[in-house]
PDB file of N, CA and C in Angstrom:
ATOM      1  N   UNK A   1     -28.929  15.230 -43.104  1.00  0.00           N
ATOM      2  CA  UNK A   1     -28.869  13.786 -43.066  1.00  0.00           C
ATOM      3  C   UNK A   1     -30.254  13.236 -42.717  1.00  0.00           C
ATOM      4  N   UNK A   2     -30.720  12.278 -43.510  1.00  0.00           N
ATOM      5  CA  UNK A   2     -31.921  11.408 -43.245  1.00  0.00           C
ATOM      6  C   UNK A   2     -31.477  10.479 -42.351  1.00  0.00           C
ATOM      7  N   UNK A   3     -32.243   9.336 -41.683  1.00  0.00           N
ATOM      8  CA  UNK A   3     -31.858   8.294 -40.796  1.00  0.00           C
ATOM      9  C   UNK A   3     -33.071   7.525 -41.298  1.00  0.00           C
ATOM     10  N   UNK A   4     -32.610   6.279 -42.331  1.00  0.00           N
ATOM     11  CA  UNK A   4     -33.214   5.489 -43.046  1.00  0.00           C
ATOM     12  C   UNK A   4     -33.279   4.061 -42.270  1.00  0.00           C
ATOM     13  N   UNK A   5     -34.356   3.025 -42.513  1.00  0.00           N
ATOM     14  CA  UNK A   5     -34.927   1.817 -41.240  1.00  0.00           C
ATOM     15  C   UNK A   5     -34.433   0.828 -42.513  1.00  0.00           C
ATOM     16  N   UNK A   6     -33.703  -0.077 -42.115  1.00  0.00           N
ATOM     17  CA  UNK A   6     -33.747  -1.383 -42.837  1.00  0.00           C
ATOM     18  C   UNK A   6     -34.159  -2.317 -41.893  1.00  0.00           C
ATOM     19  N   UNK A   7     -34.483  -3.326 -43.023  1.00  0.00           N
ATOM     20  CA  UNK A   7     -35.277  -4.334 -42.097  1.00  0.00           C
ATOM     21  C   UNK A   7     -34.810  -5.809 -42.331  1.00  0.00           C
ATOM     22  N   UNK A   8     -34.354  -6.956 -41.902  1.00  0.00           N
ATOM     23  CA  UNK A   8     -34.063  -7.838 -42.371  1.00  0.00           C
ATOM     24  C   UNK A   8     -35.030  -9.569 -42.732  1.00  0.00           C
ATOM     25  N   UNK A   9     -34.675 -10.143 -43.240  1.00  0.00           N
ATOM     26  CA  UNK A   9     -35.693 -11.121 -43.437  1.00  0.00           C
ATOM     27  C   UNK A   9     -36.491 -11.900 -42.131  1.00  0.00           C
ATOM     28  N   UNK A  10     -35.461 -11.564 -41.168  1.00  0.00           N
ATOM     29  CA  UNK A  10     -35.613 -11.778 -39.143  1.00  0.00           C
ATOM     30  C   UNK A  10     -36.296 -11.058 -38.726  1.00  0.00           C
ATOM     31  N   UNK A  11     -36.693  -9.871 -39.760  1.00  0.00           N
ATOM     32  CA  UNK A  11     -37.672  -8.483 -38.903  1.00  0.00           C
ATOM     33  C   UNK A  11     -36.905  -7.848 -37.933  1.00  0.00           C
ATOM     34  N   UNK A  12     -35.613  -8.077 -38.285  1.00  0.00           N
ATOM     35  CA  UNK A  12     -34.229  -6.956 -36.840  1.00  0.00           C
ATOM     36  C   UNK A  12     -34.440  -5.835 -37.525  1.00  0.00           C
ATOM     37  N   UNK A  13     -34.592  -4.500 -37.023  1.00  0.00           N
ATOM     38  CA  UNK A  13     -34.509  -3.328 -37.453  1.00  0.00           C
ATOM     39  C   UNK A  13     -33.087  -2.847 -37.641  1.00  0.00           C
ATOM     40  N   UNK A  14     -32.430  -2.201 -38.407  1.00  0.00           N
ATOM     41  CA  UNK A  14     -31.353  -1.195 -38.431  1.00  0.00           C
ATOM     42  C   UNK A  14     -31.616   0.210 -39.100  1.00  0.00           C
ATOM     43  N   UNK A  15     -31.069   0.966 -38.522  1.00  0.00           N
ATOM     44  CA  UNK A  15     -30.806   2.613 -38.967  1.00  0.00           C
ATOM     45  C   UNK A  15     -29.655   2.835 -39.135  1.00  0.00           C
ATOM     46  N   UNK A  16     -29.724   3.977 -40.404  1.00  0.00           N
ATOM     47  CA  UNK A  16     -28.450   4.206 -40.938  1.00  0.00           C
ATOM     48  C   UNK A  16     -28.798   5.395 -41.536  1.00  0.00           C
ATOM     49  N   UNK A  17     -28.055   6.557 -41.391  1.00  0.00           N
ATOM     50  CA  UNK A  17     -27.956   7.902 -41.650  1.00  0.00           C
ATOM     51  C   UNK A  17     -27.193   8.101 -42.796  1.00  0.00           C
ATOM     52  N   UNK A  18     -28.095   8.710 -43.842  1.00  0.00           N
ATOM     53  CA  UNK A  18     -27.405   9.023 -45.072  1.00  0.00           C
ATOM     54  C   UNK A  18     -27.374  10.367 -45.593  1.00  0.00           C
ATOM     55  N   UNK A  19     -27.274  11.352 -46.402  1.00  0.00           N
ATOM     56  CA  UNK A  19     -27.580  11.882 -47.518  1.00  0.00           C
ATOM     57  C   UNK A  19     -28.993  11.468 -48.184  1.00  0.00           C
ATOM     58  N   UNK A  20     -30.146  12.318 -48.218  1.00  0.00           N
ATOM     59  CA  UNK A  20     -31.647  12.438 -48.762  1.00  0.00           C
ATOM     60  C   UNK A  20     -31.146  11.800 -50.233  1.00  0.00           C
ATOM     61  N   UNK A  21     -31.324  10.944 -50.434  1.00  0.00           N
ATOM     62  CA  UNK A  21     -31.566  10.460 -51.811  1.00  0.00           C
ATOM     63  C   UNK A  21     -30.246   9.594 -52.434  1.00  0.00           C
ATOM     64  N   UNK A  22     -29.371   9.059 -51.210  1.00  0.00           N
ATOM     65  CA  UNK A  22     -28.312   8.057 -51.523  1.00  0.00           C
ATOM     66  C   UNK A  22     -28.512   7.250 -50.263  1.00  0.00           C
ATOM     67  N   UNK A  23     -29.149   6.755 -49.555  1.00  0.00           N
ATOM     68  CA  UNK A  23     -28.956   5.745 -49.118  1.00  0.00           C
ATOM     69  C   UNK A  23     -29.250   4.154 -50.283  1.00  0.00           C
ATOM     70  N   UNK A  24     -28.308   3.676 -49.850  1.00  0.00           N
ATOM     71  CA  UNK A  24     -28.280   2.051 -50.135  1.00  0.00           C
ATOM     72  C   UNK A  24     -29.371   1.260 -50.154  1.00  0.00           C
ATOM     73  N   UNK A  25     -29.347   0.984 -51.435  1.00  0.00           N
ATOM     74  CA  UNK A  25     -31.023  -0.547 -51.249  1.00  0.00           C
ATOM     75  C   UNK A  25     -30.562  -1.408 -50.086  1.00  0.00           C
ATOM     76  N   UNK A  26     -29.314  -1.888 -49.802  1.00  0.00           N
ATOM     77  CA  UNK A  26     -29.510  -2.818 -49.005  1.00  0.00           C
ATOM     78  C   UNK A  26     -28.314  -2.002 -48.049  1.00  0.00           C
ATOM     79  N   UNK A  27     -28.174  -2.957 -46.663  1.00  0.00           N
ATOM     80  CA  UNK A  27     -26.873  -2.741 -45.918  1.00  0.00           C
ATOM     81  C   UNK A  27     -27.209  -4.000 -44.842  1.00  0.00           C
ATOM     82  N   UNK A  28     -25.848  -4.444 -44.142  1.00  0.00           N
ATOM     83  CA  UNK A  28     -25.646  -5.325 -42.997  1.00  0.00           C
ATOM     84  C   UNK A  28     -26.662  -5.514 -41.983  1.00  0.00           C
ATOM     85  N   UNK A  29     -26.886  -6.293 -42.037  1.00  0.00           N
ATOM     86  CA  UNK A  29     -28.285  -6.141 -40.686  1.00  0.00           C
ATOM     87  C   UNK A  29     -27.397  -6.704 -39.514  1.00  0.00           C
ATOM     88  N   UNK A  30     -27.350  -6.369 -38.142  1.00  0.00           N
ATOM     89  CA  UNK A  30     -26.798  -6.617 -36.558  1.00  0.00           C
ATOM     90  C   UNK A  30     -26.557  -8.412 -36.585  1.00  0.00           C
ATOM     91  N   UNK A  31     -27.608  -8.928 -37.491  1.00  0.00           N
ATOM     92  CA  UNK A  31     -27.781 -10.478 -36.822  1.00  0.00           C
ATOM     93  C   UNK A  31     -26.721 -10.776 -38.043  1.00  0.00           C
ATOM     94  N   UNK A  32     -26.169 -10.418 -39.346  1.00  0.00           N
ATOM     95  CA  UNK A  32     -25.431 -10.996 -40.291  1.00  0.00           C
ATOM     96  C   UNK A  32     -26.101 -10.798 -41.358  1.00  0.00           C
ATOM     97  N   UNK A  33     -27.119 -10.635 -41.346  1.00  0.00           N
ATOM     98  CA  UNK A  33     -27.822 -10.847 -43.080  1.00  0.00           C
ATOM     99  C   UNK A  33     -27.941  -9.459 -43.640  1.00  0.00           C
ATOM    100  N   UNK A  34     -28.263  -9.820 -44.836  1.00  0.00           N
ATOM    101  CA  UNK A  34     -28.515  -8.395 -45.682  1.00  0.00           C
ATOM    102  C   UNK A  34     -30.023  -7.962 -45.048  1.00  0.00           C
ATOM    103  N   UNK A  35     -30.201  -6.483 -44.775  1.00  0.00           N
ATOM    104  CA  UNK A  35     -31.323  -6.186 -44.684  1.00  0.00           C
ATOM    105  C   UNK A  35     -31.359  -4.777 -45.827  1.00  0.00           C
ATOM    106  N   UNK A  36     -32.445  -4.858 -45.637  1.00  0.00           N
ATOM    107  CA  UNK A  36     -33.285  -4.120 -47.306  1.00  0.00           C
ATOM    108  C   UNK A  36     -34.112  -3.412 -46.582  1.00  0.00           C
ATOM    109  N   UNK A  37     -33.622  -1.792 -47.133  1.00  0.00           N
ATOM    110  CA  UNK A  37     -34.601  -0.958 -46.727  1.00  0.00           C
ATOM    111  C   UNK A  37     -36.368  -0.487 -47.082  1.00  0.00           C
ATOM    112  N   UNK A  38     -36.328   0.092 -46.029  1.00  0.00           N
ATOM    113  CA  UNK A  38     -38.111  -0.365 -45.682  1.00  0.00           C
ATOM    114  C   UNK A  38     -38.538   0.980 -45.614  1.00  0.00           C
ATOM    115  N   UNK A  39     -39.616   1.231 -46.370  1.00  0.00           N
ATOM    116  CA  UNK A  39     -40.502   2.712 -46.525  1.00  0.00           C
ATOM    117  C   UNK A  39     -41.674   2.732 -45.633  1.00  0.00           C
ATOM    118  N   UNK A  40     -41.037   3.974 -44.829  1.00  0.00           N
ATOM    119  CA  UNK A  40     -42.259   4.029 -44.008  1.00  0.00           C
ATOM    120  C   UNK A  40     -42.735   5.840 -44.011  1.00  0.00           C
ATOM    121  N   UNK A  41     -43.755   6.086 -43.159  1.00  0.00           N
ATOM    122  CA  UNK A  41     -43.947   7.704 -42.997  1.00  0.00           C
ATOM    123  C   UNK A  41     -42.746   8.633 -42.646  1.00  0.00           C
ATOM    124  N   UNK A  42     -42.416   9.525 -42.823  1.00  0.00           N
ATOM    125  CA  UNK A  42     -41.345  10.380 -43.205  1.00  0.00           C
ATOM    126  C   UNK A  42     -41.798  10.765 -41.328  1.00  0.00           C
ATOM    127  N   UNK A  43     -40.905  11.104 -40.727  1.00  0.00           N
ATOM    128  CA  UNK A  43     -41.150  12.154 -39.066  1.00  0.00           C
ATOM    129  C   UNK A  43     -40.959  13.299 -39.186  1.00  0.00           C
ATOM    130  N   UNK A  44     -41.738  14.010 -40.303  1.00  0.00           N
ATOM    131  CA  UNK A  44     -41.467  15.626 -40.770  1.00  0.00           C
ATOM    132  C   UNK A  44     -42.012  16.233 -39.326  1.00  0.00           C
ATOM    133  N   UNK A  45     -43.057  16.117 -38.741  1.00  0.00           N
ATOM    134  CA  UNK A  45     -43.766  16.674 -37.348  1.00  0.00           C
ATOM    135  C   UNK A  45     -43.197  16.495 -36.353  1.00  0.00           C
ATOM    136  N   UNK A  46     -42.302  15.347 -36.628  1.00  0.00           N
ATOM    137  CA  UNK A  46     -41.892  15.361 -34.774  1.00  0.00           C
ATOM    138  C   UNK A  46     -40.624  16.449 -34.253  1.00  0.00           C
ATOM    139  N   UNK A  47     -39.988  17.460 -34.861  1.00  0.00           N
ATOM    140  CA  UNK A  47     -39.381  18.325 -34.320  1.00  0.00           C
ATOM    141  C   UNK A  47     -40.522  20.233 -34.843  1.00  0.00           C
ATOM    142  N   UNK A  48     -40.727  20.484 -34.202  1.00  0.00           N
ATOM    143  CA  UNK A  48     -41.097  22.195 -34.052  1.00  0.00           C
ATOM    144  C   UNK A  48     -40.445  22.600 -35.414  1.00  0.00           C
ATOM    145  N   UNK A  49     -41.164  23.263 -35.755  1.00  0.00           N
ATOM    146  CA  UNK A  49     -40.605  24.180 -37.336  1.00  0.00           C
ATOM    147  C   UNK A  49     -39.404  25.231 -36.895  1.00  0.00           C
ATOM    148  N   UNK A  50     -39.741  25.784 -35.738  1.00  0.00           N
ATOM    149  CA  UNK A  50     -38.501  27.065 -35.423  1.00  0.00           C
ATOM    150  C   UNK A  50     -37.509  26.179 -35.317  1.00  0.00           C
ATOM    151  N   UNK A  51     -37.050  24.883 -34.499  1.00  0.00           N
ATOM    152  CA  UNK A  51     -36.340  24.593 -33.944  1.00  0.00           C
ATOM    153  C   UNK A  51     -35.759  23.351 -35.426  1.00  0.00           C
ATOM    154  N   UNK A  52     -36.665  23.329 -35.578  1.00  0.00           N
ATOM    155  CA  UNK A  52     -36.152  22.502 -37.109  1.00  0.00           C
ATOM    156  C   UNK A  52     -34.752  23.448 -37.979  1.00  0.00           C
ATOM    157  N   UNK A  53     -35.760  24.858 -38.096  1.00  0.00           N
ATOM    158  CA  UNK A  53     -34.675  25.364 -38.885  1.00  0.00           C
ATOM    159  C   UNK A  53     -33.618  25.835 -38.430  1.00  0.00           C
ATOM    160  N   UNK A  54     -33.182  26.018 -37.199  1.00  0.00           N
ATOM    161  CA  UNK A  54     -32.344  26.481 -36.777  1.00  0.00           C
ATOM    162  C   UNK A  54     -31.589  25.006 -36.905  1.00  0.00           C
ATOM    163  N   UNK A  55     -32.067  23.801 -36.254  1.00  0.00           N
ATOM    164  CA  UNK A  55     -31.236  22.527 -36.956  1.00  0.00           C
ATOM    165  C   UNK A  55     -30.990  22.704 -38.435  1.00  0.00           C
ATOM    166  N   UNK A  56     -31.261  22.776 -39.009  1.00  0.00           N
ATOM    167  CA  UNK A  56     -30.978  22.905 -40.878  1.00  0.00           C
ATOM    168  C   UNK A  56     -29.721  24.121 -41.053  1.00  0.00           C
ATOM    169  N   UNK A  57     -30.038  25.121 -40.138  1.00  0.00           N
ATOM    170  CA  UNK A  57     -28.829  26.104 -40.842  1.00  0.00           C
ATOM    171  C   UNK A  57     -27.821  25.867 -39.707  1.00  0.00           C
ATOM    172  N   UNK A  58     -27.626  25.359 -39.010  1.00  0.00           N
ATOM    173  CA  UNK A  58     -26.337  24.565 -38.415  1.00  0.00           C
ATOM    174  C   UNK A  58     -25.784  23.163 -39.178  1.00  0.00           C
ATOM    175  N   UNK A  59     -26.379  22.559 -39.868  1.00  0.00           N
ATOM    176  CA  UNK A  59     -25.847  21.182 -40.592  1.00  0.00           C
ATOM    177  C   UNK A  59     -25.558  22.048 -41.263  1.00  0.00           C
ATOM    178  N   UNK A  60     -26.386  22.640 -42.038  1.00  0.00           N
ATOM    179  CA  UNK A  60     -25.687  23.681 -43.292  1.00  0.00           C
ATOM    180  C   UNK A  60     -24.032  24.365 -43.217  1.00  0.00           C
ATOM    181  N   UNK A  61     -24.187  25.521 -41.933  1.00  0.00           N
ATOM    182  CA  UNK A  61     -23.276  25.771 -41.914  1.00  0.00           C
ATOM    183  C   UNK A  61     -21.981  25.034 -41.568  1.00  0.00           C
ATOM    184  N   UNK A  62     -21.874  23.785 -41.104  1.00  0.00           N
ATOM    185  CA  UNK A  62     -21.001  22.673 -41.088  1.00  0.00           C
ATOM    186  C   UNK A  62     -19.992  22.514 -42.267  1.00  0.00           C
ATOM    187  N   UNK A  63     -20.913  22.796 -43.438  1.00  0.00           N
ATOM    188  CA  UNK A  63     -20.028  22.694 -45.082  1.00  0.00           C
ATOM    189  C   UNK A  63     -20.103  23.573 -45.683  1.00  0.00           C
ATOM    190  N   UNK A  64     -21.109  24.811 -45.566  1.00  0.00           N
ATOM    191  CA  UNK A  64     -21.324  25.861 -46.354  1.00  0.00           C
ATOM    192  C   UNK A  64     -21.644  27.478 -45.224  1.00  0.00           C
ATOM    193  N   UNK A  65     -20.433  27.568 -44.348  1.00  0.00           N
ATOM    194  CA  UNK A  65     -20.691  28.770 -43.550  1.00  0.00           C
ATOM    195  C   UNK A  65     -20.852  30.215 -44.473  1.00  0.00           C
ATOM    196  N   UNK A  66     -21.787  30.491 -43.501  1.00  0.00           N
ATOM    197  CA  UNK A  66     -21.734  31.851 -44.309  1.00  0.00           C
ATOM    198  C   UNK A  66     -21.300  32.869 -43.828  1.00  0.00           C
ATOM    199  N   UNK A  67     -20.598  33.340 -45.140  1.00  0.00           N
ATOM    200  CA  UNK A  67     -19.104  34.544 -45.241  1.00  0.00           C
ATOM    201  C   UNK A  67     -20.114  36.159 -45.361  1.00  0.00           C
ATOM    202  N   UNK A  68     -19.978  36.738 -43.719  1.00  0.00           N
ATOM    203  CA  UNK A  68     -19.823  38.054 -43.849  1.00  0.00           C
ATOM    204  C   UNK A  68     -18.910  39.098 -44.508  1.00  0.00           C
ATOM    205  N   UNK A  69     -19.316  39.903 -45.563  1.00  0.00           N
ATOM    206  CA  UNK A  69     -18.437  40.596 -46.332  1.00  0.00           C
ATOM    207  C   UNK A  69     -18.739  41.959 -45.946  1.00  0.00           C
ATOM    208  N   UNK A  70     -19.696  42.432 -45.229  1.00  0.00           N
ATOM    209  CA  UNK A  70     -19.893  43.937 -44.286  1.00  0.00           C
ATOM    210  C   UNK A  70     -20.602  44.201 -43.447  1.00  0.00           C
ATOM    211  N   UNK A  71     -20.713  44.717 -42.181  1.00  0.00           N
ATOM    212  CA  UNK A  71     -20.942  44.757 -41.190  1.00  0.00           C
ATOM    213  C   UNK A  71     -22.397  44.936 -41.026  1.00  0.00           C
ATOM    214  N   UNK A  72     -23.143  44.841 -40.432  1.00  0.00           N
ATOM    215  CA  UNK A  72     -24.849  44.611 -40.387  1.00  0.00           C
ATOM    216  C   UNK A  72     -25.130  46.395 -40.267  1.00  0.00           C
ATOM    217  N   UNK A  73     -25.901  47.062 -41.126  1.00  0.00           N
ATOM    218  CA  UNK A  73     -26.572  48.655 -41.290  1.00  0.00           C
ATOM    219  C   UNK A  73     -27.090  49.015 -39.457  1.00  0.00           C
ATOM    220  N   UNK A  74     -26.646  49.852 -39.058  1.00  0.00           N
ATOM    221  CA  UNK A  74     -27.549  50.545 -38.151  1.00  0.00           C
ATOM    222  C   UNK A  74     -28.704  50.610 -38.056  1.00  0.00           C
ATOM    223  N   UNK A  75     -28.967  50.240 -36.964  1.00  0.00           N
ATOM    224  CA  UNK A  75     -31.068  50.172 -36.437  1.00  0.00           C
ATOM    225  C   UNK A  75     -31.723  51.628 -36.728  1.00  0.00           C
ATOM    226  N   UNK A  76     -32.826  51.551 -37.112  1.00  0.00           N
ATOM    227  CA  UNK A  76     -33.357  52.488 -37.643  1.00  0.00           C
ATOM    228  C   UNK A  76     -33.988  53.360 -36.097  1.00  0.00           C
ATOM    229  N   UNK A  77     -33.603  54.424 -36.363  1.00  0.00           N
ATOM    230  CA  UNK A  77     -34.039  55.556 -35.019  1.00  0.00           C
ATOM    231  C   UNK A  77     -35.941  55.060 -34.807  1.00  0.00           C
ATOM    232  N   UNK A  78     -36.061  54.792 -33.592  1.00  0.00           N
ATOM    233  CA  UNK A  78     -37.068  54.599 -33.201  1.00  0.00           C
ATOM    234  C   UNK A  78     -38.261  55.446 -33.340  1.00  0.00           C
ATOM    235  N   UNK A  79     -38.839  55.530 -33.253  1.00  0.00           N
ATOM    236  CA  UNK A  79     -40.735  56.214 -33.724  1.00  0.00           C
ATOM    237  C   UNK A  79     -41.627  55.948 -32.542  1.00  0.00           C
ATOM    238  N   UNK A  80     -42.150  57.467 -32.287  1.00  0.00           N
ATOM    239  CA  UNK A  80     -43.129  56.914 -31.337  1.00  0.00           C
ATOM    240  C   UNK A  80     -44.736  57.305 -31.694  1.00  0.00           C
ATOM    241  N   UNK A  81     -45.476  56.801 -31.650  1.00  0.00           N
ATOM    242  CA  UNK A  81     -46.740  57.421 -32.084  1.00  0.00           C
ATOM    243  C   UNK A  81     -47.985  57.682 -31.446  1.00  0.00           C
ATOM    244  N   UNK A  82     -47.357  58.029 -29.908  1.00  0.00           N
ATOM    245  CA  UNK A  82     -48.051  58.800 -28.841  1.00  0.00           C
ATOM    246  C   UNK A  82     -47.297  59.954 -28.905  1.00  0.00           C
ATOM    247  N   UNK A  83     -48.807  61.176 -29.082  1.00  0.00           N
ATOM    248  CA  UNK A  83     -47.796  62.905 -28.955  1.00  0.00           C
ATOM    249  C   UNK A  83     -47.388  62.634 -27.729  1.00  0.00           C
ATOM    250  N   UNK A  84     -47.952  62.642 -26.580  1.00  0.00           N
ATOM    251  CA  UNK A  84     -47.108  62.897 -24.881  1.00  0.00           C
ATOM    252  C   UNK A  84     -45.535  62.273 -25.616  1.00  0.00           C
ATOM    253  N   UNK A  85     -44.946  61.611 -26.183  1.00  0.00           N
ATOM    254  CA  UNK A  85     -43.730  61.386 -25.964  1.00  0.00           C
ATOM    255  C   UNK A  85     -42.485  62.622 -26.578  1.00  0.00           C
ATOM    256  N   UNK A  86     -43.467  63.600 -27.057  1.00  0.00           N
ATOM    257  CA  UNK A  86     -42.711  64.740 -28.066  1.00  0.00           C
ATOM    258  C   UNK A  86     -42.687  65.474 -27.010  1.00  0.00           C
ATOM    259  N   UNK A  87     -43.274  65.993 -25.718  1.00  0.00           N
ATOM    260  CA  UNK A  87     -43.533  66.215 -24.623  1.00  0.00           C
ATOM    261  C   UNK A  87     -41.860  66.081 -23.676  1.00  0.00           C
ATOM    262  N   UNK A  88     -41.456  64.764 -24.014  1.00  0.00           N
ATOM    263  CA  UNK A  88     -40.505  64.327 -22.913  1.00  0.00           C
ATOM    264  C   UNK A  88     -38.925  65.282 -22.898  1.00  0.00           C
ATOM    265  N   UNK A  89     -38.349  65.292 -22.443  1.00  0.00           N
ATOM    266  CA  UNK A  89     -37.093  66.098 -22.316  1.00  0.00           C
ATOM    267  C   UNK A  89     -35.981  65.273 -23.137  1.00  0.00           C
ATOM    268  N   UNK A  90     -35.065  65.860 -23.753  1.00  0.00           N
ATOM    269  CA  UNK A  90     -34.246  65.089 -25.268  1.00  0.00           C
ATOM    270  C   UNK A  90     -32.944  65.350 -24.194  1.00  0.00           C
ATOM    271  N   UNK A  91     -32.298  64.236 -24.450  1.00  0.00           N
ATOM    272  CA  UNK A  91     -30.764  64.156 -23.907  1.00  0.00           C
ATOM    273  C   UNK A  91     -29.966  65.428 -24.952  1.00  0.00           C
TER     274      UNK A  91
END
């Protein structure tokens, strides 16, 4: 969901959360009048990229969870690449 600024001929601000690429030319402005939305800089920066996407695949999964169909492969046996550890005593 985007959160799009309309503005009215009073200069009252309103926000309204849509779907990227269907919000409404116009909608209700607080004071009564039509207000008409207003293009401004996008706030792509103001949330962290990690924390962004972890927001994105939670809206996501809201309508489109994703279906495990087999169980996650076993971790691959560890490696060490100091000899002293060939050294150590094996359970």
């Amino acid at each position: 969901m985007v959160t799009y600024l309309y503005r009215c001929p009073d200069r009252h601000e309103t926000d309204l959360d849509a779907p990227m690429g269907r919000a409404p030319r116009e909608t209700d402005c607080s004071c009564g009048r039509s207000a008409r939305r207003a293009f401004t800089a996008p706030m792509v920066r103001a949330v962290p990229a990690a924390r962004g996407r972890v927001m994105e695949a939670a809206e996501q999964s809201t309508d489109r969870p994703a279906v495990v169909t087999r169980p996650a492969p076993d971790p691959a046996p560890m490696s060490f690449t100091d000899p002293r550890h060939a050294l150590l005593p094996r359970a």
